[in-house]
PDB file of N, CA and C in Angstrom:
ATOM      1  N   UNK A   1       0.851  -1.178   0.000  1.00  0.00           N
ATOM      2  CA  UNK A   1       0.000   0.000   0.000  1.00  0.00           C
ATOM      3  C   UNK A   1       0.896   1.242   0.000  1.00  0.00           C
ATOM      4  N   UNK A   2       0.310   2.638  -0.904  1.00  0.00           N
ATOM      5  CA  UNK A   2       1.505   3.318  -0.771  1.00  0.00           C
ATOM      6  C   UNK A   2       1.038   4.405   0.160  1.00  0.00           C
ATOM      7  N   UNK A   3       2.346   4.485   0.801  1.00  0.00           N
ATOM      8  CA  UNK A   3       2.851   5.854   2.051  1.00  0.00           C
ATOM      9  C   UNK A   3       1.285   6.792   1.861  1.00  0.00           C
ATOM     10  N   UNK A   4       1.825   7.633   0.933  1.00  0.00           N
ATOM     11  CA  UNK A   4       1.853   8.766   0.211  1.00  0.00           C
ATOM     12  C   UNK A   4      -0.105   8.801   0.245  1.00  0.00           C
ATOM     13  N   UNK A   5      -0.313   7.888  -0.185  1.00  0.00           N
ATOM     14  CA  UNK A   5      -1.791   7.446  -0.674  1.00  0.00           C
ATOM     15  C   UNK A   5      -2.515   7.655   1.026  1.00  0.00           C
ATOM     16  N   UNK A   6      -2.199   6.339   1.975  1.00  0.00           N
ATOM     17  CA  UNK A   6      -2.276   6.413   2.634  1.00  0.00           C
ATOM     18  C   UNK A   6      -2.753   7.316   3.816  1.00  0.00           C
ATOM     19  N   UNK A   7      -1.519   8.433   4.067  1.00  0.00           N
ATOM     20  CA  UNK A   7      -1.308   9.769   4.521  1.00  0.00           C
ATOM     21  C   UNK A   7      -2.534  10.726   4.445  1.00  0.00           C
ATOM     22  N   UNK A   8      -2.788  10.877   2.660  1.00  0.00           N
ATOM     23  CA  UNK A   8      -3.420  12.160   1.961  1.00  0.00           C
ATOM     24  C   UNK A   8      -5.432  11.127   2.423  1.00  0.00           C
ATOM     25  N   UNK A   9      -5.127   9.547   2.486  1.00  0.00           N
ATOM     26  CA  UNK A   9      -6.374   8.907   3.036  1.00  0.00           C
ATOM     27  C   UNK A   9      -7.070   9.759   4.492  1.00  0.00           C
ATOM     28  N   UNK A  10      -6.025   9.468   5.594  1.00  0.00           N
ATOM     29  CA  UNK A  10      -6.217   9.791   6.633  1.00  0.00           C
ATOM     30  C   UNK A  10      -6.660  11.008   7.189  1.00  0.00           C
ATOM     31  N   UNK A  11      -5.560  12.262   6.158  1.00  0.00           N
ATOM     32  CA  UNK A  11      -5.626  13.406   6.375  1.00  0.00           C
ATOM     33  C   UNK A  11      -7.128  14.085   5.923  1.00  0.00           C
ATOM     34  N   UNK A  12      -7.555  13.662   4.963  1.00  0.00           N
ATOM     35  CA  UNK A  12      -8.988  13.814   4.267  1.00  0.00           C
ATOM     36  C   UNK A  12     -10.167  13.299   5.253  1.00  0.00           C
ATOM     37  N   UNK A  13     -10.002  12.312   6.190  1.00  0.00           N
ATOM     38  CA  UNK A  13     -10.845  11.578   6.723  1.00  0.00           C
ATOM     39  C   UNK A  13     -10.923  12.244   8.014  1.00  0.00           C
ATOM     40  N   UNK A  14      -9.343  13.031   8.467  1.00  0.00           N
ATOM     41  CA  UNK A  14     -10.024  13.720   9.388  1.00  0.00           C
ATOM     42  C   UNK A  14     -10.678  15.263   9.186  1.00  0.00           C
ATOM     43  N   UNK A  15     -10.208  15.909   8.520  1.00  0.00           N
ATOM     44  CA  UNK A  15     -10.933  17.059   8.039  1.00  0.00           C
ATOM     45  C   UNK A  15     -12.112  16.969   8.043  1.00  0.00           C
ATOM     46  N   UNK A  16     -12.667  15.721   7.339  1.00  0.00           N
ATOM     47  CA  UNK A  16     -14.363  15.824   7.052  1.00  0.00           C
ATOM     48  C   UNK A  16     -14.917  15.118   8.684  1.00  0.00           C
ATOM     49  N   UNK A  17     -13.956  14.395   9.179  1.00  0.00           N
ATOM     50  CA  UNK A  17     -14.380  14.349  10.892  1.00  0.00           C
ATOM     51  C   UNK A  17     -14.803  15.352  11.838  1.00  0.00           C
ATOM     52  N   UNK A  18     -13.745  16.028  11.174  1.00  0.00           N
ATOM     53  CA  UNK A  18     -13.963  17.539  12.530  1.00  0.00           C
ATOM     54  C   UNK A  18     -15.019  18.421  12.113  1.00  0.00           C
ATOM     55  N   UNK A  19     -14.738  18.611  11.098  1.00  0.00           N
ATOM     56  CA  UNK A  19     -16.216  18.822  10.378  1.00  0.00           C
ATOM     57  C   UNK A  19     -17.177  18.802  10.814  1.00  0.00           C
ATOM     58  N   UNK A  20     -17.611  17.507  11.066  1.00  0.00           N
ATOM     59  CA  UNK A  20     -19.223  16.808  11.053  1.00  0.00           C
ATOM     60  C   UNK A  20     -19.143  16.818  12.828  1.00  0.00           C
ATOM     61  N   UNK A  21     -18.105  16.860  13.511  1.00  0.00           N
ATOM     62  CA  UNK A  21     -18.036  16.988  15.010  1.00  0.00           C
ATOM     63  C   UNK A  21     -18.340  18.179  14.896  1.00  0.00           C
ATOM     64  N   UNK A  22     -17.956  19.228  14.696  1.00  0.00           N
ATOM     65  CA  UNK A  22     -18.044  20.605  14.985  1.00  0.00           C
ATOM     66  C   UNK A  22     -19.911  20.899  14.584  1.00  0.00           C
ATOM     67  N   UNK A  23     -19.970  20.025  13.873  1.00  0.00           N
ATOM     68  CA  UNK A  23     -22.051  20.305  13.596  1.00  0.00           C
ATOM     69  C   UNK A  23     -22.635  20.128  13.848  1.00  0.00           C
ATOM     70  N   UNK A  24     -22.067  18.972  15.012  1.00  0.00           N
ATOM     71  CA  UNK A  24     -22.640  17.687  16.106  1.00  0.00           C
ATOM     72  C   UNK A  24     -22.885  18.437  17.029  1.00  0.00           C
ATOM     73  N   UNK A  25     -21.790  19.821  17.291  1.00  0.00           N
ATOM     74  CA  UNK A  25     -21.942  20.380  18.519  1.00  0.00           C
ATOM     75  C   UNK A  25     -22.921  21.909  18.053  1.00  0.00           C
ATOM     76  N   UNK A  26     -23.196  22.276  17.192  1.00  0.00           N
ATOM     77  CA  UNK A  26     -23.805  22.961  17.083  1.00  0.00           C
ATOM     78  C   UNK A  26     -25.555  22.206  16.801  1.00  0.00           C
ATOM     79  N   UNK A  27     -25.195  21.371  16.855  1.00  0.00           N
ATOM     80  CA  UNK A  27     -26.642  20.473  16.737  1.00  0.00           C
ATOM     81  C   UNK A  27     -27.203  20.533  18.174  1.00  0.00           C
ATOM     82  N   UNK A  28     -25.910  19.975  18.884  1.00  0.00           N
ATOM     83  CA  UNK A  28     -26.421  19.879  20.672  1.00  0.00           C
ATOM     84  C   UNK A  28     -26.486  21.291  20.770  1.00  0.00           C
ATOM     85  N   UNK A  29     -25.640  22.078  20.688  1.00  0.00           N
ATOM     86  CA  UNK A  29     -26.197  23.599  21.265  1.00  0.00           C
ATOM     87  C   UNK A  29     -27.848  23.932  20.947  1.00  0.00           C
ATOM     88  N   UNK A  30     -28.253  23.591  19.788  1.00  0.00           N
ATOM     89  CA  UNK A  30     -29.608  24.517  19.601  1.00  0.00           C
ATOM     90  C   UNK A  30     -30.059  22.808  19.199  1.00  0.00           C
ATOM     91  N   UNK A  31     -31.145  22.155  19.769  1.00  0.00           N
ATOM     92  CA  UNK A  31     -31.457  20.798  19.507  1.00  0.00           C
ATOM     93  C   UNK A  31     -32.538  21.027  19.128  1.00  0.00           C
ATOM     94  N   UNK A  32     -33.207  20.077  18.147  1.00  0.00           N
ATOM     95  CA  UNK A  32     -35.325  20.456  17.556  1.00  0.00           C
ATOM     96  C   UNK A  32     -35.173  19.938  19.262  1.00  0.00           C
ATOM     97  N   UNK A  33     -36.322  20.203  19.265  1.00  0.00           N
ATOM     98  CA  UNK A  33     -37.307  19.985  20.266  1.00  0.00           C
ATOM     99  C   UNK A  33     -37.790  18.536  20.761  1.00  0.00           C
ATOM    100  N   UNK A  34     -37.712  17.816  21.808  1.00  0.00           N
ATOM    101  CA  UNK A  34     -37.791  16.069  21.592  1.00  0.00           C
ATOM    102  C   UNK A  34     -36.021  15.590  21.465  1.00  0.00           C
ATOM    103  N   UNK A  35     -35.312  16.463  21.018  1.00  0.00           N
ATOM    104  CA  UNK A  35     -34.264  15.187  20.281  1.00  0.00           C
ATOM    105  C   UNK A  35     -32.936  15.628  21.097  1.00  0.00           C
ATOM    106  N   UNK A  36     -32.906  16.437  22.028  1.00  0.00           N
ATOM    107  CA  UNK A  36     -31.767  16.921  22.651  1.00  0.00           C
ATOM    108  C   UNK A  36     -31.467  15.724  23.131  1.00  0.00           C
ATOM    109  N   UNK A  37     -31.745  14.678  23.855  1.00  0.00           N
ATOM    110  CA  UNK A  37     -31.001  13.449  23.929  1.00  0.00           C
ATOM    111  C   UNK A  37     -29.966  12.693  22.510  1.00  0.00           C
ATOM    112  N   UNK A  38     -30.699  12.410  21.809  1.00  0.00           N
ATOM    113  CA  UNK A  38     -29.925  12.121  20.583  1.00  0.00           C
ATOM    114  C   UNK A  38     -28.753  12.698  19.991  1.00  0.00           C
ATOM    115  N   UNK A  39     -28.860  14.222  19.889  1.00  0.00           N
ATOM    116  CA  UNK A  39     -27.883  15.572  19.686  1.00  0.00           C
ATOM    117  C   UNK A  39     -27.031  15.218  20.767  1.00  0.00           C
ATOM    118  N   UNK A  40     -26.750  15.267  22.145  1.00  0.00           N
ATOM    119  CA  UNK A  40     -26.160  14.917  23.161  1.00  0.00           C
ATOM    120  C   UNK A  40     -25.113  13.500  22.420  1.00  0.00           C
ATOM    121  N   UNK A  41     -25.759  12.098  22.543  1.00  0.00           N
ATOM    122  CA  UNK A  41     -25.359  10.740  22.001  1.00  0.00           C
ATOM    123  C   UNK A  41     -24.604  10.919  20.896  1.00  0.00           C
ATOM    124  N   UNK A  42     -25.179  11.770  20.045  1.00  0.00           N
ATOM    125  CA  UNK A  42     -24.307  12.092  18.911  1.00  0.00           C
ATOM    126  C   UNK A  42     -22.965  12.688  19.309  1.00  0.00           C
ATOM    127  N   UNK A  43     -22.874  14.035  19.650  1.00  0.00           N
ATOM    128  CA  UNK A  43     -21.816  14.580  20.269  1.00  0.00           C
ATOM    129  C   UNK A  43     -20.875  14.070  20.799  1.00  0.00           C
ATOM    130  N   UNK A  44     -21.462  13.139  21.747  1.00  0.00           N
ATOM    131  CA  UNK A  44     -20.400  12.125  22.508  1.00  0.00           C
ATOM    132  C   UNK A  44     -19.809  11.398  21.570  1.00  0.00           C
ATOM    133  N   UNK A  45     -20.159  10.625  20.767  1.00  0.00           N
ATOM    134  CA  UNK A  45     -19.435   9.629  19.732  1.00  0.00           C
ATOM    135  C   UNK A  45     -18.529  10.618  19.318  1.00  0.00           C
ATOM    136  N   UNK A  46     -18.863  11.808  18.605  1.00  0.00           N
ATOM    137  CA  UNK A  46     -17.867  12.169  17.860  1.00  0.00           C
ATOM    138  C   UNK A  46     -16.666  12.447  19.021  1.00  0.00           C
ATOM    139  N   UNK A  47     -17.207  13.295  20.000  1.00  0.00           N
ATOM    140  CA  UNK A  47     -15.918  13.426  21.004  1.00  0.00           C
ATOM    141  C   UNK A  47     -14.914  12.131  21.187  1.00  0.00           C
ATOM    142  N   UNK A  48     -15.477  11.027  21.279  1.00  0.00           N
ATOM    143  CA  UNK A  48     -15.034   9.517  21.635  1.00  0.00           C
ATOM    144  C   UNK A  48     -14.086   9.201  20.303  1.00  0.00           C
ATOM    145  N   UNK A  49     -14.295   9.930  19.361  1.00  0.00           N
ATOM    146  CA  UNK A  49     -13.702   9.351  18.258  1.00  0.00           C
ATOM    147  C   UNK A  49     -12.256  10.442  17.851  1.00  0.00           C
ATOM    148  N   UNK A  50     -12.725  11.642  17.726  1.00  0.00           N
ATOM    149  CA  UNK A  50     -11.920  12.468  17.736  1.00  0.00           C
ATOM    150  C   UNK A  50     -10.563  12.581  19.128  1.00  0.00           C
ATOM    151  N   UNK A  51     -10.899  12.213  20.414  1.00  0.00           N
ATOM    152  CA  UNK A  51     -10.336  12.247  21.540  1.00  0.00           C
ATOM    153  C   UNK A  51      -9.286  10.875  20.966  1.00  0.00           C
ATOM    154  N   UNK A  52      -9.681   9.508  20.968  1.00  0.00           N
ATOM    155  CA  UNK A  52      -9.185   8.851  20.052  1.00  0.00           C
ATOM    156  C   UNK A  52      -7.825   9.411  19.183  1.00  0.00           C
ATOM    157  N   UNK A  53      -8.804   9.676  17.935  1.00  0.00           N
ATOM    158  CA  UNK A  53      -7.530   9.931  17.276  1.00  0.00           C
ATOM    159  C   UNK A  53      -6.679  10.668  17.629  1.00  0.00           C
ATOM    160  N   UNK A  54      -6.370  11.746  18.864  1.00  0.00           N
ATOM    161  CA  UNK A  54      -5.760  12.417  19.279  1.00  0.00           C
ATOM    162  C   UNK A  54      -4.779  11.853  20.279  1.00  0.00           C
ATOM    163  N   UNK A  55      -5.263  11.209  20.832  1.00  0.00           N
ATOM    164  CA  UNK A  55      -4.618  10.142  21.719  1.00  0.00           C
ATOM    165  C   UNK A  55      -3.528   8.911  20.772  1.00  0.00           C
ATOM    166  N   UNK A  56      -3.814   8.402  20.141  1.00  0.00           N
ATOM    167  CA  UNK A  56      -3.232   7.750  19.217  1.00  0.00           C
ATOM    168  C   UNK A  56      -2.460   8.213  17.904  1.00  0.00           C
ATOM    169  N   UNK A  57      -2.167   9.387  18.070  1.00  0.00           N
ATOM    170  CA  UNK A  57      -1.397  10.431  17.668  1.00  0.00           C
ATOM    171  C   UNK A  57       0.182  10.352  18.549  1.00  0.00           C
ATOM    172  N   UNK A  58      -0.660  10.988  19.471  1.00  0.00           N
ATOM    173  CA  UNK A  58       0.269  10.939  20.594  1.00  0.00           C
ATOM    174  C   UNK A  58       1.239   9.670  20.582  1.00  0.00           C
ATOM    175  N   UNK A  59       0.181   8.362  20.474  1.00  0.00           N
ATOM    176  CA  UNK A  59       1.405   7.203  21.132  1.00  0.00           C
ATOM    177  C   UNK A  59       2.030   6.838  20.002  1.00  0.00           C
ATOM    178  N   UNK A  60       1.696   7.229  18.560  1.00  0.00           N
ATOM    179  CA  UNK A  60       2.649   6.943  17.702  1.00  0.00           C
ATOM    180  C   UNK A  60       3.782   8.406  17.205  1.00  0.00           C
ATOM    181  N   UNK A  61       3.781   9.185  18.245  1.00  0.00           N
ATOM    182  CA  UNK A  61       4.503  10.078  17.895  1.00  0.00           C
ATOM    183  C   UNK A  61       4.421  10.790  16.349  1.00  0.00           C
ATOM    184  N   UNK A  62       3.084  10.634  16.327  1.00  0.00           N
ATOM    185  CA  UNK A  62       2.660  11.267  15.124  1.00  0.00           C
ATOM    186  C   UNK A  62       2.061  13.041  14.938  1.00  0.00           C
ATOM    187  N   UNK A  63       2.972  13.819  14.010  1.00  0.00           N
ATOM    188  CA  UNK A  63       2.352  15.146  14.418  1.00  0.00           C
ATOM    189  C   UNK A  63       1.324  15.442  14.285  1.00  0.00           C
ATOM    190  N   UNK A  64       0.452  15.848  15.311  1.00  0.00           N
ATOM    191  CA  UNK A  64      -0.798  16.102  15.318  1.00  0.00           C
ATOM    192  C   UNK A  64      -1.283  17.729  13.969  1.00  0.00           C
ATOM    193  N   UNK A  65      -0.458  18.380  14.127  1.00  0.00           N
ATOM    194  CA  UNK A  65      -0.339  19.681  12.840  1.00  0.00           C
ATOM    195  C   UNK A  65      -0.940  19.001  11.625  1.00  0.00           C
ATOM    196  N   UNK A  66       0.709  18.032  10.924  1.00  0.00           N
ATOM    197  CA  UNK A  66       0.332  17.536  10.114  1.00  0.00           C
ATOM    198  C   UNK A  66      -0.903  16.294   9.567  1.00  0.00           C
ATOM    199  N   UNK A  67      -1.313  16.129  10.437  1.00  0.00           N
ATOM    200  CA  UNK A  67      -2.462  15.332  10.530  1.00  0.00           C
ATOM    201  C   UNK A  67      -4.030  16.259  10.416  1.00  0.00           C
ATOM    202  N   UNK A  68      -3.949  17.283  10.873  1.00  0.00           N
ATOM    203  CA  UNK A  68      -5.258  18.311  10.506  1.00  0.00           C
ATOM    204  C   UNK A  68      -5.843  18.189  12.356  1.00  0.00           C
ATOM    205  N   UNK A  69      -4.942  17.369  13.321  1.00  0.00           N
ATOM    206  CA  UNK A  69      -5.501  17.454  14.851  1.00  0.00           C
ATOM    207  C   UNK A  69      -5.361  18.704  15.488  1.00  0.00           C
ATOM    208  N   UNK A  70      -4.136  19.078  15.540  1.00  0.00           N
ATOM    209  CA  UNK A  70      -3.413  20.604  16.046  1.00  0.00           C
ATOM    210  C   UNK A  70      -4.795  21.322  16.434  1.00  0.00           C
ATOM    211  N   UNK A  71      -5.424  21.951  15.558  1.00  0.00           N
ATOM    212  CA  UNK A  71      -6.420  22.977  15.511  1.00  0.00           C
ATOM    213  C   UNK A  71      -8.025  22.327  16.713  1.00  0.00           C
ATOM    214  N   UNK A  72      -8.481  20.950  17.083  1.00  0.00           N
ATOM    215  CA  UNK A  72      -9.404  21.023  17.318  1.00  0.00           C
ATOM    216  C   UNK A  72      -8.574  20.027  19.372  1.00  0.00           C
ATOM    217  N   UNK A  73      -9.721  20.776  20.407  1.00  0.00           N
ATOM    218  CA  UNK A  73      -9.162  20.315  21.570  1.00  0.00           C
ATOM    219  C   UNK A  73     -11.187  19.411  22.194  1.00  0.00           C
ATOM    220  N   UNK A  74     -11.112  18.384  21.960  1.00  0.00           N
ATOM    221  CA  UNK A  74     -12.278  17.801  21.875  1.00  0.00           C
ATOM    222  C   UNK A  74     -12.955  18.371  23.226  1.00  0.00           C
ATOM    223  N   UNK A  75     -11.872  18.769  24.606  1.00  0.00           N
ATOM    224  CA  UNK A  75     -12.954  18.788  26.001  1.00  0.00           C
ATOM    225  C   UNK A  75     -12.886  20.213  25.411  1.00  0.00           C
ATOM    226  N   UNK A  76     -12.563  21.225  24.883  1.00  0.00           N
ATOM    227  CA  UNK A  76     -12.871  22.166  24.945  1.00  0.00           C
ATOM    228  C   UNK A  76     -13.969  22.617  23.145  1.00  0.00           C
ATOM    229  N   UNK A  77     -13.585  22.272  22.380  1.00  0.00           N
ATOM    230  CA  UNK A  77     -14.439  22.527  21.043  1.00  0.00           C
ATOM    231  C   UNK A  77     -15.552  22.057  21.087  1.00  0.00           C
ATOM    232  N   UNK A  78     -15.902  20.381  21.668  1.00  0.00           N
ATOM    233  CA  UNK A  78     -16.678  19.770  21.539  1.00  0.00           C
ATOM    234  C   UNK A  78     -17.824  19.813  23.101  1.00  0.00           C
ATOM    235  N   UNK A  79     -17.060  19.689  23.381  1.00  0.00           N
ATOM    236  CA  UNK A  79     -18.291  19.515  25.208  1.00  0.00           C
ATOM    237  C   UNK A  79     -17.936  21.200  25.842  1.00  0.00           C
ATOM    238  N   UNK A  80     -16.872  21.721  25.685  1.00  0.00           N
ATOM    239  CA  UNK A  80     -16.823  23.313  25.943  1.00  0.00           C
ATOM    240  C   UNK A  80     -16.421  23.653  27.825  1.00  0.00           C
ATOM    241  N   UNK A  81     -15.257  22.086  28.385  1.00  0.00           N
ATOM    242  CA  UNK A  81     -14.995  22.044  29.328  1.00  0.00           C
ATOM    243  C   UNK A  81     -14.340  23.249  30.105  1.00  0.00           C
ATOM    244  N   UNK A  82     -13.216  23.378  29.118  1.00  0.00           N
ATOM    245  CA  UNK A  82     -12.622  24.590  29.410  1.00  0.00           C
ATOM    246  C   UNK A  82     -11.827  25.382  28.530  1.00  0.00           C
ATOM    247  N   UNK A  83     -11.199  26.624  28.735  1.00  0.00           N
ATOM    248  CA  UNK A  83     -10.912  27.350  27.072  1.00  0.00           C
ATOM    249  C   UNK A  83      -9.578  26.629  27.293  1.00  0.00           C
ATOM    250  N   UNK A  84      -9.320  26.687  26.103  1.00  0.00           N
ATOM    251  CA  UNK A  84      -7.739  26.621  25.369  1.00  0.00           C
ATOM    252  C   UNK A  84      -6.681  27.635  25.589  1.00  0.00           C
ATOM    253  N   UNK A  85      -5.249  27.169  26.089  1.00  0.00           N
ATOM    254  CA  UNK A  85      -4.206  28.013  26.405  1.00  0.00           C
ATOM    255  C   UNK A  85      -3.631  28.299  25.242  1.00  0.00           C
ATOM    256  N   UNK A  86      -3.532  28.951  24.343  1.00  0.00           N
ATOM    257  CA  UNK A  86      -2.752  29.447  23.239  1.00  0.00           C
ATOM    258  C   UNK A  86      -1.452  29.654  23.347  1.00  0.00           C
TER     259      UNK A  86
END
């Protein structure tokens, strides 16, 4: 399988991840009516997945920059735990 292919796979897969997390959370912020549980469930997965790949970044000493991670902090973008130290 090649490198190169690979890489430009991953890097694409997370872009459109953070993406669809970041809509997840604007979904839970303003929920229809009835479905704020679901919006919630949703949210969480993506956090669970994104936290993930961030973590497993880490243990392969992989740069999170070049990967498209750098930019998103899941307890703070996604659930809004606490702000980000710049």
């Amino acid at each position: 399988m090649d490198n190169e292919k690979c890489k430009g796979y991953l890097i694409d897969f997370i872009a459109l991840l953070k993406d669809q997390a970041l809509e997840a959370k604007q979904d839970a912020d303003k929920p229809e009516k009835g479905k704020d549980e679901f919006y919630q469930g949703h949210l969480m997965a993506y956090y669970s997945v994104v936290s993930l790949l961030k973590h497993q970044a880490f243990t392969f000493d992989l740069d999170e920059k070049e990967l498209g991670l750098a930019d998103i902090d899941p307890d703070t973008d996604l659930l809004g735990l606490h702000r980000r130290e710049e």
